[in-house]
C-alpha atoms as a PDB file:
ATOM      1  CA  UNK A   1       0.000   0.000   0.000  1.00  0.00           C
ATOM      2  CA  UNK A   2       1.033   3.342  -0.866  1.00  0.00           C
ATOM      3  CA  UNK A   3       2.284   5.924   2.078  1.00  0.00           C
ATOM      4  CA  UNK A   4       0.582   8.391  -0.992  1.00  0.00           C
ATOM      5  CA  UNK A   5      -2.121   8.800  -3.046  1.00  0.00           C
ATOM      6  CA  UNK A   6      -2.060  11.909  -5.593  1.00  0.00           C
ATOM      7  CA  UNK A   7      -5.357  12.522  -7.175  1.00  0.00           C
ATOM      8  CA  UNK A   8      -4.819  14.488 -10.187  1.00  0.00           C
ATOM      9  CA  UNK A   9      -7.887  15.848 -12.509  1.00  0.00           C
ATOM     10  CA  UNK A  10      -6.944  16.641 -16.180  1.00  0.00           C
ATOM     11  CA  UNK A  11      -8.520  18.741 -18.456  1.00  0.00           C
ATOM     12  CA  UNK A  12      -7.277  20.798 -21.023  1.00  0.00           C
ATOM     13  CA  UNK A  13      -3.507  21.103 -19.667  1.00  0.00           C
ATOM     14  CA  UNK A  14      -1.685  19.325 -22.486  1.00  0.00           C
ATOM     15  CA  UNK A  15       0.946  22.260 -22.171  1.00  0.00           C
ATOM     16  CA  UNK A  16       1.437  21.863 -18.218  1.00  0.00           C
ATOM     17  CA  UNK A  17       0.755  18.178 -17.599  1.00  0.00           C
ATOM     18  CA  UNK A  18       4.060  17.048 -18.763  1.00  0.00           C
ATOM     19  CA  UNK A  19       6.255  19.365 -16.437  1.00  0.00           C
ATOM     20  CA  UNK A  20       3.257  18.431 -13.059  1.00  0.00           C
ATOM     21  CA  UNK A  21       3.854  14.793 -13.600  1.00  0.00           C
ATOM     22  CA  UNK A  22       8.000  15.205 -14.450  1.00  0.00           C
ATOM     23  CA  UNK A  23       7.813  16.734 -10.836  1.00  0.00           C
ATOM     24  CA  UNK A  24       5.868  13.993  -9.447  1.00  0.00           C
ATOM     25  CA  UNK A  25       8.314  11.502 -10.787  1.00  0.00           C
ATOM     26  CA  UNK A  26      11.139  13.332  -9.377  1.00  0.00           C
ATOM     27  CA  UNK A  27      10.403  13.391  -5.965  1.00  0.00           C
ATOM     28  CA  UNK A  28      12.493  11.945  -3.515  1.00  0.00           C
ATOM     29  CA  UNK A  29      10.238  10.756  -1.809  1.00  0.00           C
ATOM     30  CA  UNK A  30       9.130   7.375  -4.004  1.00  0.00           C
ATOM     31  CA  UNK A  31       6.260   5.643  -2.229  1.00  0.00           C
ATOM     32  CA  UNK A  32       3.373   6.863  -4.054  1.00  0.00           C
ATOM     33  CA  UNK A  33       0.583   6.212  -6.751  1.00  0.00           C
ATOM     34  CA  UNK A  34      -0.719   8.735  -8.689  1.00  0.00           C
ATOM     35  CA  UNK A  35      -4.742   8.500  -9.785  1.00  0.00           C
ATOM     36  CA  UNK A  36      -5.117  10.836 -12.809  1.00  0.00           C
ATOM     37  CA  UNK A  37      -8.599  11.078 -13.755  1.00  0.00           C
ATOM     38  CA  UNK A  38      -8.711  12.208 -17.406  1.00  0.00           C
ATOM     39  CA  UNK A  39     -12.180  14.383 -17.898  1.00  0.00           C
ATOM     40  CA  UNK A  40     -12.485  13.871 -21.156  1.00  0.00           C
ATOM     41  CA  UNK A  41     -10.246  16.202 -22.433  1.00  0.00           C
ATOM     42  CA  UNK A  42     -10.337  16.898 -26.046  1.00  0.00           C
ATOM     43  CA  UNK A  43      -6.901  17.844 -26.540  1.00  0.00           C
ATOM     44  CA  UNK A  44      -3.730  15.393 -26.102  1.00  0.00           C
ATOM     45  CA  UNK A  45      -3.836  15.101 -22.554  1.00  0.00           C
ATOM     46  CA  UNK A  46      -5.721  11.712 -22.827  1.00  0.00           C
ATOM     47  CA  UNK A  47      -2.284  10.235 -25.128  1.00  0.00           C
ATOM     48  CA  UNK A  48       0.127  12.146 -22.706  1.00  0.00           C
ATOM     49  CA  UNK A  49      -1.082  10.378 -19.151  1.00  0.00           C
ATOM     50  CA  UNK A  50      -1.233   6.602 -20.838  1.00  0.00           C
ATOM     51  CA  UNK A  51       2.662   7.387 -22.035  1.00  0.00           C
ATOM     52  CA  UNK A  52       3.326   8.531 -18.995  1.00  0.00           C
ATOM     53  CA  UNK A  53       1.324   5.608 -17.295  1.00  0.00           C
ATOM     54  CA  UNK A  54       3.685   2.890 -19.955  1.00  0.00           C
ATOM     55  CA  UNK A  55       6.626   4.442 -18.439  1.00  0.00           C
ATOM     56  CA  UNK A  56       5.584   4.023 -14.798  1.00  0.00           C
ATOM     57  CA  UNK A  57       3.380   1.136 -12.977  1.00  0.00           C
ATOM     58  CA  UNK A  58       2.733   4.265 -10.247  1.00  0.00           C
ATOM     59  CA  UNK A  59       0.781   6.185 -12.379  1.00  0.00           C
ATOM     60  CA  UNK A  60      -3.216   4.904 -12.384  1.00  0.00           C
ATOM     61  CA  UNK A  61      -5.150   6.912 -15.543  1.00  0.00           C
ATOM     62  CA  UNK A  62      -9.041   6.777 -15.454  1.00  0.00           C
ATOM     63  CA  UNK A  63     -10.721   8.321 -18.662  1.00  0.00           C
ATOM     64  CA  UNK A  64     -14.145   8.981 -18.341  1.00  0.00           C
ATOM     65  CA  UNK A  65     -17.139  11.939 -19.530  1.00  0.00           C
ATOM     66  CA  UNK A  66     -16.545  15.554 -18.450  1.00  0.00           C
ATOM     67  CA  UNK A  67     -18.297  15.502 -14.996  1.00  0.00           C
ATOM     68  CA  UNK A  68     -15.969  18.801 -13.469  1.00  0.00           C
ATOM     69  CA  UNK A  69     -12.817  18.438 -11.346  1.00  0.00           C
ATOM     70  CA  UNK A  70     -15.281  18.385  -8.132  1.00  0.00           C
ATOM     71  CA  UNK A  71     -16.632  14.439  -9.825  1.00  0.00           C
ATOM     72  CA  UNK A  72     -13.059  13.861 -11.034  1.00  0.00           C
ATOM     73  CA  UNK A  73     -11.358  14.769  -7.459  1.00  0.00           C
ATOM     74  CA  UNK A  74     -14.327  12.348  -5.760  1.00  0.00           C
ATOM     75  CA  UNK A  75     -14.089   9.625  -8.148  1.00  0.00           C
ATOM     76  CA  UNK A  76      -9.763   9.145  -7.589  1.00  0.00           C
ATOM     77  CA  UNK A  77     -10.552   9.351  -3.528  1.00  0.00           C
ATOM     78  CA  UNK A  78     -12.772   6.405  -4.115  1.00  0.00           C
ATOM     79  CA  UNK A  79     -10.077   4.325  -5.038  1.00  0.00           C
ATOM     80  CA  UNK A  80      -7.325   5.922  -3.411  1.00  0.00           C
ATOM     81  CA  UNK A  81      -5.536   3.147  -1.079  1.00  0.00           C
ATOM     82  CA  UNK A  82      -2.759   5.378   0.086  1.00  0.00           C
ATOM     83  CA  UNK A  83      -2.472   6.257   3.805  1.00  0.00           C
ATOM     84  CA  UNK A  84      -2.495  10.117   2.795  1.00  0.00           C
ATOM     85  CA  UNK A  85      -3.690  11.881   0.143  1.00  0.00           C
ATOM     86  CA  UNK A  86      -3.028  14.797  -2.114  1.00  0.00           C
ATOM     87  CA  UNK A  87      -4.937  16.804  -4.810  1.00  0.00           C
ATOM     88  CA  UNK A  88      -2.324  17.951  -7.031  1.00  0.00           C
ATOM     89  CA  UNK A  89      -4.072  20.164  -9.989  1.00  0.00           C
ATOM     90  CA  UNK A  90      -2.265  19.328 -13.328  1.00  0.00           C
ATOM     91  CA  UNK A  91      -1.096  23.272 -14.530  1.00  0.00           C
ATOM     92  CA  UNK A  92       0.983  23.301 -11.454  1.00  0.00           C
ATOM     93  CA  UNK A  93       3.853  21.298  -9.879  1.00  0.00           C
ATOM     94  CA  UNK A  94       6.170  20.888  -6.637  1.00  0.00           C
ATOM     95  CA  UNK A  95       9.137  21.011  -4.902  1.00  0.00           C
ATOM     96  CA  UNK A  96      11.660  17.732  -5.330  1.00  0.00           C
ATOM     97  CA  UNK A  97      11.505  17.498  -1.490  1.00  0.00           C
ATOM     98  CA  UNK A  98       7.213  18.464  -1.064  1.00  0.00           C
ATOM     99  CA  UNK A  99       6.195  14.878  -0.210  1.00  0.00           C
ATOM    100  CA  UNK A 100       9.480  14.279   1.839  1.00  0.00           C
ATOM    101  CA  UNK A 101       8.738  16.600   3.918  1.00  0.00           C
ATOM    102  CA  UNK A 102       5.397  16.587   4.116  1.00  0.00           C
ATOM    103  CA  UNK A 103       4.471  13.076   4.900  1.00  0.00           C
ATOM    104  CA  UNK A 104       7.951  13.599   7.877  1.00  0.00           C
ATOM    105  CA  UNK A 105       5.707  16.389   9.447  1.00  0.00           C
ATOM    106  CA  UNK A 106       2.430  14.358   9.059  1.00  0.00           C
ATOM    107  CA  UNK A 107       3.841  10.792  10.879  1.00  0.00           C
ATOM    108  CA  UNK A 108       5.844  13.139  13.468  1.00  0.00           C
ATOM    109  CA  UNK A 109       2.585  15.133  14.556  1.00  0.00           C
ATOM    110  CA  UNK A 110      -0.473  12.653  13.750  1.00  0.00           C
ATOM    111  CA  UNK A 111      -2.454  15.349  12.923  1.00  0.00           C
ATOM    112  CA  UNK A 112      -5.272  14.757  10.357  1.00  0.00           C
ATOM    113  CA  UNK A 113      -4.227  17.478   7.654  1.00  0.00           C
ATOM    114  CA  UNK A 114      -0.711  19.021   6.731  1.00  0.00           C
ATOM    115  CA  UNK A 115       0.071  22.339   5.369  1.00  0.00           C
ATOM    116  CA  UNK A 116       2.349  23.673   3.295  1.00  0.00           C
ATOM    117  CA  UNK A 117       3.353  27.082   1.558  1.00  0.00           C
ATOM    118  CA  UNK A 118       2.881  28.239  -2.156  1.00  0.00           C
ATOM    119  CA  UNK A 119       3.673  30.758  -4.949  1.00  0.00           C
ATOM    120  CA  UNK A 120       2.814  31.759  -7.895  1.00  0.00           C
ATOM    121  CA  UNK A 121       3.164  32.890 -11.515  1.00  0.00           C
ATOM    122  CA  UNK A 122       1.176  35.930 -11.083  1.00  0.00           C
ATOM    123  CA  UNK A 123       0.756  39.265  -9.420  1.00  0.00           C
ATOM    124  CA  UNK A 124      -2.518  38.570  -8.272  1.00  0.00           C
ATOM    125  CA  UNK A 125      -1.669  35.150  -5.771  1.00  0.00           C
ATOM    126  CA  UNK A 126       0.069  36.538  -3.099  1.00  0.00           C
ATOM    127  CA  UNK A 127       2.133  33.443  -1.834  1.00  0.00           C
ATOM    128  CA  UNK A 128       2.392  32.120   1.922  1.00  0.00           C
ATOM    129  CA  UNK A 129       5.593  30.442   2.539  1.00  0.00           C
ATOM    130  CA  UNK A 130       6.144  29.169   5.923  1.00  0.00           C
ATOM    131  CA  UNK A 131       9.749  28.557   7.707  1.00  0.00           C
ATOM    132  CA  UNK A 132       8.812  26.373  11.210  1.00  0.00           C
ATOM    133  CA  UNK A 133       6.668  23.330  11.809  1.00  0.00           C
ATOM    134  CA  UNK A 134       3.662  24.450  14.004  1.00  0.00           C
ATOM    135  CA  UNK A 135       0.902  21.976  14.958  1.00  0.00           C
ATOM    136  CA  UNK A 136      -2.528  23.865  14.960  1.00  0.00           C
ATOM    137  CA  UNK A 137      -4.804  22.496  17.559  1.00  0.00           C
ATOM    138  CA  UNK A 138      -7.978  25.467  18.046  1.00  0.00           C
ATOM    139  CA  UNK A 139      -9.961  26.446  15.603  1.00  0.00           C
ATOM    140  CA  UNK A 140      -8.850  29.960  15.940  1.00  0.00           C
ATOM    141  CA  UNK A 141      -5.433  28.349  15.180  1.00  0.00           C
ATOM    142  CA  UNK A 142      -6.370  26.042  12.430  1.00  0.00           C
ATOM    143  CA  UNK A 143      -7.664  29.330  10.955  1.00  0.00           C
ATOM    144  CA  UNK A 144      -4.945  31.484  11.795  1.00  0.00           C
ATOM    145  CA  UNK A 145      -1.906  29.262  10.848  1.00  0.00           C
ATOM    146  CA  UNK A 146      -3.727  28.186   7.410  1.00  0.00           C
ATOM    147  CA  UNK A 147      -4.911  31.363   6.005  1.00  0.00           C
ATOM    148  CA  UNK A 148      -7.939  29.274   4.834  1.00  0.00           C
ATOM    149  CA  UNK A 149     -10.598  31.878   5.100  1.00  0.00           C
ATOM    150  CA  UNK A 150      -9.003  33.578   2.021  1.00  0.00           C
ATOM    151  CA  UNK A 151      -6.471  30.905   0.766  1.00  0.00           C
ATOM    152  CA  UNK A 152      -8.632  27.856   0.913  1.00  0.00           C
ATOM    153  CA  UNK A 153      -6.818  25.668  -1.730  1.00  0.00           C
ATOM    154  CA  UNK A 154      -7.396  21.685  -1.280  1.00  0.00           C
ATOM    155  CA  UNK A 155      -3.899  21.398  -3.108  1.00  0.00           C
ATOM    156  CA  UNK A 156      -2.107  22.922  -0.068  1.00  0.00           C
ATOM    157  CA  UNK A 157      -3.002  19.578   1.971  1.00  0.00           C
ATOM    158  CA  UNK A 158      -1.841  16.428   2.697  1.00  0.00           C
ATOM    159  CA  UNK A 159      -4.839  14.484   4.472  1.00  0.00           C
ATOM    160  CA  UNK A 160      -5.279  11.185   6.329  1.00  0.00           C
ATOM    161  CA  UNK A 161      -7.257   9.388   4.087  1.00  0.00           C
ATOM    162  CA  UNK A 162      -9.084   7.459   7.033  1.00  0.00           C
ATOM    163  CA  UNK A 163     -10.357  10.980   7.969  1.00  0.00           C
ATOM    164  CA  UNK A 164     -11.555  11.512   4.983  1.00  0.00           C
ATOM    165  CA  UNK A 165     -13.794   8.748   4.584  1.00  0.00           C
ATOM    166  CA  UNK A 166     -14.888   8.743   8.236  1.00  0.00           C
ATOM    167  CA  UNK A 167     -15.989  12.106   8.301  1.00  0.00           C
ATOM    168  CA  UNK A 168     -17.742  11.693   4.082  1.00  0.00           C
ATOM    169  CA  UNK A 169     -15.584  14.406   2.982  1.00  0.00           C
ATOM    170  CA  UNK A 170     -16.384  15.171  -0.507  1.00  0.00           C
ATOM    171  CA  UNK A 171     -16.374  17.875  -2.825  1.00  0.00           C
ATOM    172  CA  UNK A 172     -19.785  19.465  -3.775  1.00  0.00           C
ATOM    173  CA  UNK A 173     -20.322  18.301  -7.743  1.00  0.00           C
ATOM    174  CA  UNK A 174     -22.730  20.918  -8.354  1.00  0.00           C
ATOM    175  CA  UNK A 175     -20.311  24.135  -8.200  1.00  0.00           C
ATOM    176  CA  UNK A 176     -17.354  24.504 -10.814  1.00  0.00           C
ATOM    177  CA  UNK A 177     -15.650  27.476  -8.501  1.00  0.00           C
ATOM    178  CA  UNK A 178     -15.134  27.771  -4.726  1.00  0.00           C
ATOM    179  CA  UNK A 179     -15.656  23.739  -4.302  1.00  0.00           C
ATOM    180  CA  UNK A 180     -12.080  24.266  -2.636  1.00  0.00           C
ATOM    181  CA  UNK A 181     -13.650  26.513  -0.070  1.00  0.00           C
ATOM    182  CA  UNK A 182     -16.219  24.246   1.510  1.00  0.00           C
ATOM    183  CA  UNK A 183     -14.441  20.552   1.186  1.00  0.00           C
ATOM    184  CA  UNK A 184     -11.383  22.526   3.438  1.00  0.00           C
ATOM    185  CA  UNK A 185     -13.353  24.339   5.748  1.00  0.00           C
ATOM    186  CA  UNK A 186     -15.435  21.295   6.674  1.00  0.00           C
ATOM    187  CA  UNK A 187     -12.143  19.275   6.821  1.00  0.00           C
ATOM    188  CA  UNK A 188     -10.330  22.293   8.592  1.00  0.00           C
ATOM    189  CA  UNK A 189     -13.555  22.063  11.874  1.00  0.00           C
ATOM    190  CA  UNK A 190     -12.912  18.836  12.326  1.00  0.00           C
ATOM    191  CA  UNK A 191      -9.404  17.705  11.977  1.00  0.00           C
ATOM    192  CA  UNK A 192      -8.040  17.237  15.226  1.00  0.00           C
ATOM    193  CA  UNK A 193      -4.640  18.900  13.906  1.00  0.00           C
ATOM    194  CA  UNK A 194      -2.950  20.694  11.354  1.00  0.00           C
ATOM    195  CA  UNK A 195       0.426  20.586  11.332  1.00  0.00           C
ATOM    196  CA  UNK A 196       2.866  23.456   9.044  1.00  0.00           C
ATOM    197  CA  UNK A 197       5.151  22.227   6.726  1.00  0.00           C
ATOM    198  CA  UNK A 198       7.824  24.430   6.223  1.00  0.00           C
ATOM    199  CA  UNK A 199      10.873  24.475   3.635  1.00  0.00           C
ATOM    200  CA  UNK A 200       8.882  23.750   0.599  1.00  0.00           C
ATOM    201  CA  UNK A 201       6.203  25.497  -1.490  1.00  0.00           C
ATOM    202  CA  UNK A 202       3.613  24.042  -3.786  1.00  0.00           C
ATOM    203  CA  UNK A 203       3.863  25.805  -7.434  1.00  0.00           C
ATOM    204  CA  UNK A 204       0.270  27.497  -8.630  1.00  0.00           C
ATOM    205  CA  UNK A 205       0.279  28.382 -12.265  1.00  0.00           C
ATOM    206  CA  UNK A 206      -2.618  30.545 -13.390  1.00  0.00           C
ATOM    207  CA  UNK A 207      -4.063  28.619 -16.635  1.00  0.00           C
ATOM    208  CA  UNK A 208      -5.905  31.073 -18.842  1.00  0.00           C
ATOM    209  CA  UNK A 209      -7.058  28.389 -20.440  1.00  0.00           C
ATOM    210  CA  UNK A 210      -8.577  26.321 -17.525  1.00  0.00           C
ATOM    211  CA  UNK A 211     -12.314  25.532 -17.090  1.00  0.00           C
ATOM    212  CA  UNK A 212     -12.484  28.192 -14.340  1.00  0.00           C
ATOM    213  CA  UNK A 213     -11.899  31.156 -16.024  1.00  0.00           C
ATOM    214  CA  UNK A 214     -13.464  30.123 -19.506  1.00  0.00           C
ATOM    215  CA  UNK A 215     -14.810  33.114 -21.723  1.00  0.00           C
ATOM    216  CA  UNK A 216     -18.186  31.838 -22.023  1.00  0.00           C
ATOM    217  CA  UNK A 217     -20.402  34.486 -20.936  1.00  0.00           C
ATOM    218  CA  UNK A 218     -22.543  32.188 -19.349  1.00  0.00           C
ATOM    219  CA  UNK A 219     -20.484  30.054 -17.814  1.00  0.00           C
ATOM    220  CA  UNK A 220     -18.004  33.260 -16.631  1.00  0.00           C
ATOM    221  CA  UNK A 221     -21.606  34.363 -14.751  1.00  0.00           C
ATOM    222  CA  UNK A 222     -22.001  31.478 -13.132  1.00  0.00           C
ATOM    223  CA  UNK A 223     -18.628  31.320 -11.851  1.00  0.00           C
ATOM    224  CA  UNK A 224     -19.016  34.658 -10.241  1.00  0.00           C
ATOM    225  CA  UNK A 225     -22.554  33.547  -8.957  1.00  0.00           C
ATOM    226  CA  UNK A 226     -20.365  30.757  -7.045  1.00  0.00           C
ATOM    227  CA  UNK A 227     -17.606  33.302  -6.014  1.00  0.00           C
ATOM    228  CA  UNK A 228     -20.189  35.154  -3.966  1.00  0.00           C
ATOM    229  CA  UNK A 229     -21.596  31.585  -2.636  1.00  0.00           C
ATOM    230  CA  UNK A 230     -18.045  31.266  -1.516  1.00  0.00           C
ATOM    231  CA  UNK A 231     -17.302  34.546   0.291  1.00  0.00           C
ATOM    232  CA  UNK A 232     -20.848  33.887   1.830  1.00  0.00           C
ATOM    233  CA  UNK A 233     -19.627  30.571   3.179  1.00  0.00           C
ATOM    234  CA  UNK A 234     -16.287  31.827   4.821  1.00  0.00           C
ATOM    235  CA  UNK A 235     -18.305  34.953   6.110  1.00  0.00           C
ATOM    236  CA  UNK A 236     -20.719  32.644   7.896  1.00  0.00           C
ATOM    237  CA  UNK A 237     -18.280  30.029   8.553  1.00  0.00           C
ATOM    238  CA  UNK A 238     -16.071  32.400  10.724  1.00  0.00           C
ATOM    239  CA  UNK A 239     -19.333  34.260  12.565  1.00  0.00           C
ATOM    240  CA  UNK A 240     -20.466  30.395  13.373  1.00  0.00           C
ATOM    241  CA  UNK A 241     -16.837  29.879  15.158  1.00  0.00           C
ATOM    242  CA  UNK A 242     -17.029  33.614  16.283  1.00  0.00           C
ATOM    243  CA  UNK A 243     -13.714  34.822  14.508  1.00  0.00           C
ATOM    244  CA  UNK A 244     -15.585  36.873  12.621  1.00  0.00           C
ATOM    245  CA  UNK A 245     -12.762  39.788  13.040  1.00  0.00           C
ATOM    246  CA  UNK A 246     -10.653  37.447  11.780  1.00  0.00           C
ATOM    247  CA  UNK A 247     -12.551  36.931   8.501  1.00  0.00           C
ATOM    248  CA  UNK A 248     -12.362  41.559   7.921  1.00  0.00           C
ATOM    249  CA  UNK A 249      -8.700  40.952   9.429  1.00  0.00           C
ATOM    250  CA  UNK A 250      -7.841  38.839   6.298  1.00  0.00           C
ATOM    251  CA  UNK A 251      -9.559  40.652   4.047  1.00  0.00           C
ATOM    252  CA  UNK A 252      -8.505  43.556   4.553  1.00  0.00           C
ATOM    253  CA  UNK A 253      -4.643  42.146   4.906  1.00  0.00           C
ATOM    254  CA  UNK A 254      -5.156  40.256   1.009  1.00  0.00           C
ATOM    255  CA  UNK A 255      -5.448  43.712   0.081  1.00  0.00           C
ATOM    256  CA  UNK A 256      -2.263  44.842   0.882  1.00  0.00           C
ATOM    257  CA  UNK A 257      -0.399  41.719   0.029  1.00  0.00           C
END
């Protein structure tokens, strides 16, 4: 069994999917399988992930109809047998040493979810890179020390898979933005840990090209429809835990990041 398990949803990404999986390959940290659920995407990404497959008995490919990455991301933790596991998007990649360390911090703290730093291509992502291990406990902490009521990325975390499936974590297949936002927050209230990973950052590429910021006029309304469903969520998420000050703290400090 895996120590592992790096769900990966592919659509559209036949010019980034060969450097995300060249950095999965690379890591130094070996014991993994990767589940790369192919969304049917209409470009070469389908011929790209069974070469890459060929070339290594790790890699798992699924092809299947264009359900969304929320269906895609729920249909590789249904067969995920790995004791952790990761969503890695396929227009971005990681450090040589991001599972090393990560999975290190995870079996040294038993907490339920890891953290770990980013950047970015772009202006417009401020990065959070962290430099000490801290275990968040509270969920004032959890909140704190993750930045997840504005940077609530599932691709930051590295997650017992045991919790997930106890606790019917799952991402919500009827929104195509902000399904980030809800899966972590629910995962983030009832973790009993979160522990920093320092030393390593996760690499976000923006992808003009990606489903979420299509030019379809209708589909570019509904994704801001489910941006406001999002804000709405955190809003209420952090008067519910009453931290709403932190929730105007953050926003006001993305603004000046």
């Amino acid at each position: 069994m895996p120590k592992i398990s790096v769900v990966i949803p592919v659509y559209k990404v036949e010019k980034y999917l060969p450097r995300c999986l060249d950095s999965l390959i690379a890591q130094s940290f070996q014991d993994w399988q990767a589940i790369c659920i192919d969304d049917g995407s209409p470009d070469s990404c389908p011929k790209i992930l069974d070469e890459y497959a060929a070339k290594d008995e790790r890699i798992k490919v699924i092809h299947k109809k264009n359900a969304g990455v929320s269906a895609a991301r729920n249909d590789g933790m249904k067969i995920a047998n790995g004791d952790y596991i990761h969503f890695l998007d396929a227009d971005d990649w990681i450090d040589v040493d991001f599972y090393a360390h990560a999975i290190t911090v995870a079996t040294d703290s038993d907490a339920d979810m890891v953290v770990a730093g980013f950047v970015s291509d772009n202006k417009y992502t401020k990065p959070i890179v962290y430099k000490s291990v801290k275990l968040l406990k509270t969920i004032k902490q959890k909140l704190m020390g993750t930045y997840a009521l504005t940077d609530s990325y599932v691709w930051r975390y590295l997650i017992k898979t045991d919790f997930l499936k106890q606790n019917d974590l799952q991402f919500d297949t009827s929104l195509i933005a902000q399904e980030d936002t809800l899966f972590v927050l629910s995962a983030i209230e009832v973790a009993n840990a979160i522990a920093v990973v320092p030393w390593v950052n996760y690499h976000y590429m923006f992808n003009e090209n990606s489903a979420l910021n299509s030019r379809d006029a209708t589909h570019h309304a509904k994704v801001k429809q489910q941006y406001k469903i999002g804000k709405k969520y955190r809003a209420d998420f952090a008067k519910k835990h009453k931290l709403s000050w932190l929730w105007k703290l953050r926003k006001l400090i993305n603004m000046f990041r």
